[in-house]
C-alpha atoms as a PDB file:
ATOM      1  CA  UNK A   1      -8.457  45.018 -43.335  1.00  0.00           C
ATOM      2  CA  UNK A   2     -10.268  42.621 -41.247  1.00  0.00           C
ATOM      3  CA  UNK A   3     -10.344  43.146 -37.588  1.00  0.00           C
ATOM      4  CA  UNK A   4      -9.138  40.361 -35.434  1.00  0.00           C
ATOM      5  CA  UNK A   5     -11.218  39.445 -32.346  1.00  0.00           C
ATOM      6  CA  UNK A   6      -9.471  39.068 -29.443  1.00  0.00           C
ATOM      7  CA  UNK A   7     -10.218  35.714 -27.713  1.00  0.00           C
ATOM      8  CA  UNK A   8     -12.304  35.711 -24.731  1.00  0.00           C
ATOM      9  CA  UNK A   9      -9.637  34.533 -21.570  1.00  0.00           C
ATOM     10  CA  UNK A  10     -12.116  33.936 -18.993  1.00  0.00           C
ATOM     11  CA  UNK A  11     -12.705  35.775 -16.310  1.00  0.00           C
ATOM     12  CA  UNK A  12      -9.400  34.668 -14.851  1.00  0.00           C
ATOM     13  CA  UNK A  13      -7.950  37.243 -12.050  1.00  0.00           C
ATOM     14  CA  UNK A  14      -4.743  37.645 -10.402  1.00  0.00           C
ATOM     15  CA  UNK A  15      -6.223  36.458  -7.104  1.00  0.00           C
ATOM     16  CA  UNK A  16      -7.607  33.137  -8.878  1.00  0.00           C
ATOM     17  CA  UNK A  17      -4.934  30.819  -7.562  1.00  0.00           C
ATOM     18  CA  UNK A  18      -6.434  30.895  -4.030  1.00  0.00           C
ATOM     19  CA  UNK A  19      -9.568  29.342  -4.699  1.00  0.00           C
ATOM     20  CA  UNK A  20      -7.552  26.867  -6.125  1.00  0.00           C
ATOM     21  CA  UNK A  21      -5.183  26.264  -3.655  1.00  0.00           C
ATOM     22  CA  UNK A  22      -8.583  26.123  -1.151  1.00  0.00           C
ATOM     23  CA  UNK A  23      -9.935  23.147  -3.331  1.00  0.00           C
ATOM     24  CA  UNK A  24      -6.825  21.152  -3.499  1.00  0.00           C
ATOM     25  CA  UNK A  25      -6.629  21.598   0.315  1.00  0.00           C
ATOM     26  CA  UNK A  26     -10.955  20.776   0.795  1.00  0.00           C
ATOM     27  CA  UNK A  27      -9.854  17.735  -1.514  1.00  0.00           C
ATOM     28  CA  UNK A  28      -6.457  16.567  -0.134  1.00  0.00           C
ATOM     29  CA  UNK A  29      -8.490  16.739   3.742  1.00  0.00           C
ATOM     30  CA  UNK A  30     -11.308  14.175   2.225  1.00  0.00           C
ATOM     31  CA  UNK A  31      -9.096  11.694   1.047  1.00  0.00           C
ATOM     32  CA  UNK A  32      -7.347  11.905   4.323  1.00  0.00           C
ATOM     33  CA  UNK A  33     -10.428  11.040   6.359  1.00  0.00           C
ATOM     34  CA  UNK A  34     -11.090   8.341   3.047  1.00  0.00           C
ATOM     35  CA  UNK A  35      -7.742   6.735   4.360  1.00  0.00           C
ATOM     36  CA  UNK A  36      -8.543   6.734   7.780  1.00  0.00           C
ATOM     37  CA  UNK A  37     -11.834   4.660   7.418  1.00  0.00           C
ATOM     38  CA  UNK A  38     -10.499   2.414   5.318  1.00  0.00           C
ATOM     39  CA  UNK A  39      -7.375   1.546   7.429  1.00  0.00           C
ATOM     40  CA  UNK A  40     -10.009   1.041  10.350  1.00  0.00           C
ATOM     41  CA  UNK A  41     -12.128  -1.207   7.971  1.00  0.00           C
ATOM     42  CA  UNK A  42      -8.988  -3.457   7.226  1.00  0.00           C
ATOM     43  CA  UNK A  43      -7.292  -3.270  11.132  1.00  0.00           C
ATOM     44  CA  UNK A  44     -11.334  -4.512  11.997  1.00  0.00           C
ATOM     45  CA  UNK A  45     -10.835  -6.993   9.111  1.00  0.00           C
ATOM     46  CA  UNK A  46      -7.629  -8.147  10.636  1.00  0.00           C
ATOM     47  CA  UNK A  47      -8.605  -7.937  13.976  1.00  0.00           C
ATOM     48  CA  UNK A  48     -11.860 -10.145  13.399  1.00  0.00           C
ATOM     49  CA  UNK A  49     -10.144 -12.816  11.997  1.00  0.00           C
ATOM     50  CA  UNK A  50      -7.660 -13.106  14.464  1.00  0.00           C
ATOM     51  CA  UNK A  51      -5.037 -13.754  12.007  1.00  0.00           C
ATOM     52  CA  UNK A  52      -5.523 -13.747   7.727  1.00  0.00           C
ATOM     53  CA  UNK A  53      -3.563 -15.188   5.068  1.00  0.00           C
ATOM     54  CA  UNK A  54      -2.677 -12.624   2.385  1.00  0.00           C
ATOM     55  CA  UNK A  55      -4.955 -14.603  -0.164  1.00  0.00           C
ATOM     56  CA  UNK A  56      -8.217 -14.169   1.997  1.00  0.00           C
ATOM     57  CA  UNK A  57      -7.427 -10.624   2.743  1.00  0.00           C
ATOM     58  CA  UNK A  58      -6.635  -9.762  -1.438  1.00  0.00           C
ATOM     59  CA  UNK A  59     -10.449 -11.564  -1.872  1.00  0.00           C
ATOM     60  CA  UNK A  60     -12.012  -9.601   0.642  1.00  0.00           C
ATOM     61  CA  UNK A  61     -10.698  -6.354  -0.680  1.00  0.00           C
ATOM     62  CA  UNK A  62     -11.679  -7.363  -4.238  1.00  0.00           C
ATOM     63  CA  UNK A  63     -14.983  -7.838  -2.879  1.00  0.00           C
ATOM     64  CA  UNK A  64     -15.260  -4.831  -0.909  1.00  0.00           C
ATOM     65  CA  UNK A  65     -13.957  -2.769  -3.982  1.00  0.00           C
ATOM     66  CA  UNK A  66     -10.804  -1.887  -2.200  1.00  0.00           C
ATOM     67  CA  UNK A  67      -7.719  -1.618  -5.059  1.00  0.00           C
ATOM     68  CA  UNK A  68      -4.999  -3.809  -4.348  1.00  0.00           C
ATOM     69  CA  UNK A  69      -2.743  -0.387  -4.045  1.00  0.00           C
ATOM     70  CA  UNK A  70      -4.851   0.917  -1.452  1.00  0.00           C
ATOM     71  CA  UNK A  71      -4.861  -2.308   0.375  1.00  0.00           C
ATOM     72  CA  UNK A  72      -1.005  -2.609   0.128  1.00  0.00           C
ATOM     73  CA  UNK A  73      -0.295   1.059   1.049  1.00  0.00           C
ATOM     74  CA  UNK A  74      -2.585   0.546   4.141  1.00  0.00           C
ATOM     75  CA  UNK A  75      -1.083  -2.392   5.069  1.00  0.00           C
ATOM     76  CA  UNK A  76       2.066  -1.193   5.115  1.00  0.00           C
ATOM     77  CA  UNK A  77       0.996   2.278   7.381  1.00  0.00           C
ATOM     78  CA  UNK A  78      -0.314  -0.582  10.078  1.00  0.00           C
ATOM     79  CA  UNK A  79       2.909  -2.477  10.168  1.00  0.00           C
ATOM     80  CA  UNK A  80       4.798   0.984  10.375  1.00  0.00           C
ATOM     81  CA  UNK A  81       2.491   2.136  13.442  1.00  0.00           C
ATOM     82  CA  UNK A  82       2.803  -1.761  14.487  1.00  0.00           C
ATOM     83  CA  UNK A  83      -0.821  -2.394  15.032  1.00  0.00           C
ATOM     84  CA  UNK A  84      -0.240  -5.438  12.833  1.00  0.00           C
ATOM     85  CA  UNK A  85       2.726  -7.603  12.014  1.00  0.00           C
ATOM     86  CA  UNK A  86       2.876  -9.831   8.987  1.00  0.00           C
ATOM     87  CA  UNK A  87       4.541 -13.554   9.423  1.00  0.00           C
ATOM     88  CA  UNK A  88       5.113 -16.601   6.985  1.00  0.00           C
ATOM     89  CA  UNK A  89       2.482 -19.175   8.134  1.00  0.00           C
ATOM     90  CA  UNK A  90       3.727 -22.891   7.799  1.00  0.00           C
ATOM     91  CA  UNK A  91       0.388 -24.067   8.288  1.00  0.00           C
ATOM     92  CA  UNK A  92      -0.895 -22.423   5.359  1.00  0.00           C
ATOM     93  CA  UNK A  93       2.579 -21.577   3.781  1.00  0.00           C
ATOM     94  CA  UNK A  94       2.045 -18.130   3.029  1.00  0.00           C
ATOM     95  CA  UNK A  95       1.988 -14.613   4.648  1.00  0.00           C
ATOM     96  CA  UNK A  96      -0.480 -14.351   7.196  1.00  0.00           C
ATOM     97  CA  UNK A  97      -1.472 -10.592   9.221  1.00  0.00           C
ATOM     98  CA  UNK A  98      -1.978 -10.226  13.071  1.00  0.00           C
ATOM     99  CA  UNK A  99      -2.708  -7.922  15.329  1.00  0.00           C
ATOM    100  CA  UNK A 100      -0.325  -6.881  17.963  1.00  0.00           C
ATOM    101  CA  UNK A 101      -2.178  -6.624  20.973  1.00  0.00           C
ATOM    102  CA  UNK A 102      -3.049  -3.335  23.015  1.00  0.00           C
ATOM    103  CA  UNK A 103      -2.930  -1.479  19.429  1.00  0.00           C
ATOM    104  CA  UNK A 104      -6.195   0.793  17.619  1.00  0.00           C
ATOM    105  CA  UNK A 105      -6.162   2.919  15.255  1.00  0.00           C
END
């Protein structure tokens, strides 16, 4: 009879799941910093323009290679820590972000 060879498993331990535990945590603690820098880039966006239309701020952010996703979940941490507030403009009869005053992030 042929002998079967037994297939080579790595050189998996029982201890491997804390180096993997360390990466997600290395990984999770970049994108957290990622976050931060880009909600500053967007408050400084905001807060140079004194006030921006929704339009202007989507075409900046496609220009800046900023997803709309990240821009909207951004957007919405400001208005939750109210460092921004977002009001319909008549003027240019659309949304429109401002700073509140007083407010950094």
């Amino acid at each position: 009879m042929p002998k079967h060879k037994k297939k080579d498993e790595g050189t998996i331990d029982i201890t491997s799941f804390f180096d993997i535990k360390e990466k997600d945590k290395e990984s999770k603690e970049i994108k957290i910093t990622l976050d931060k820098e880009l909600e500053k880039t967007i408050y400084e966006k905001i807060l140079s323009s004194k006030k921006i239309t929704k339009s202007k701020l989507y075409e900046w952010s496609k220009s800046t290679g900023i997803s709309q996703v990240i821009l909207y979940k951004i957007l919405q941490s400001l208005l939750k820590k109210n460092m921004i507030k977002r009001e319909f403009s008549e003027e240019d009869q659309e949304l429109v972000f401002i700073t509140v005053t007083n407010n950094n992030p």
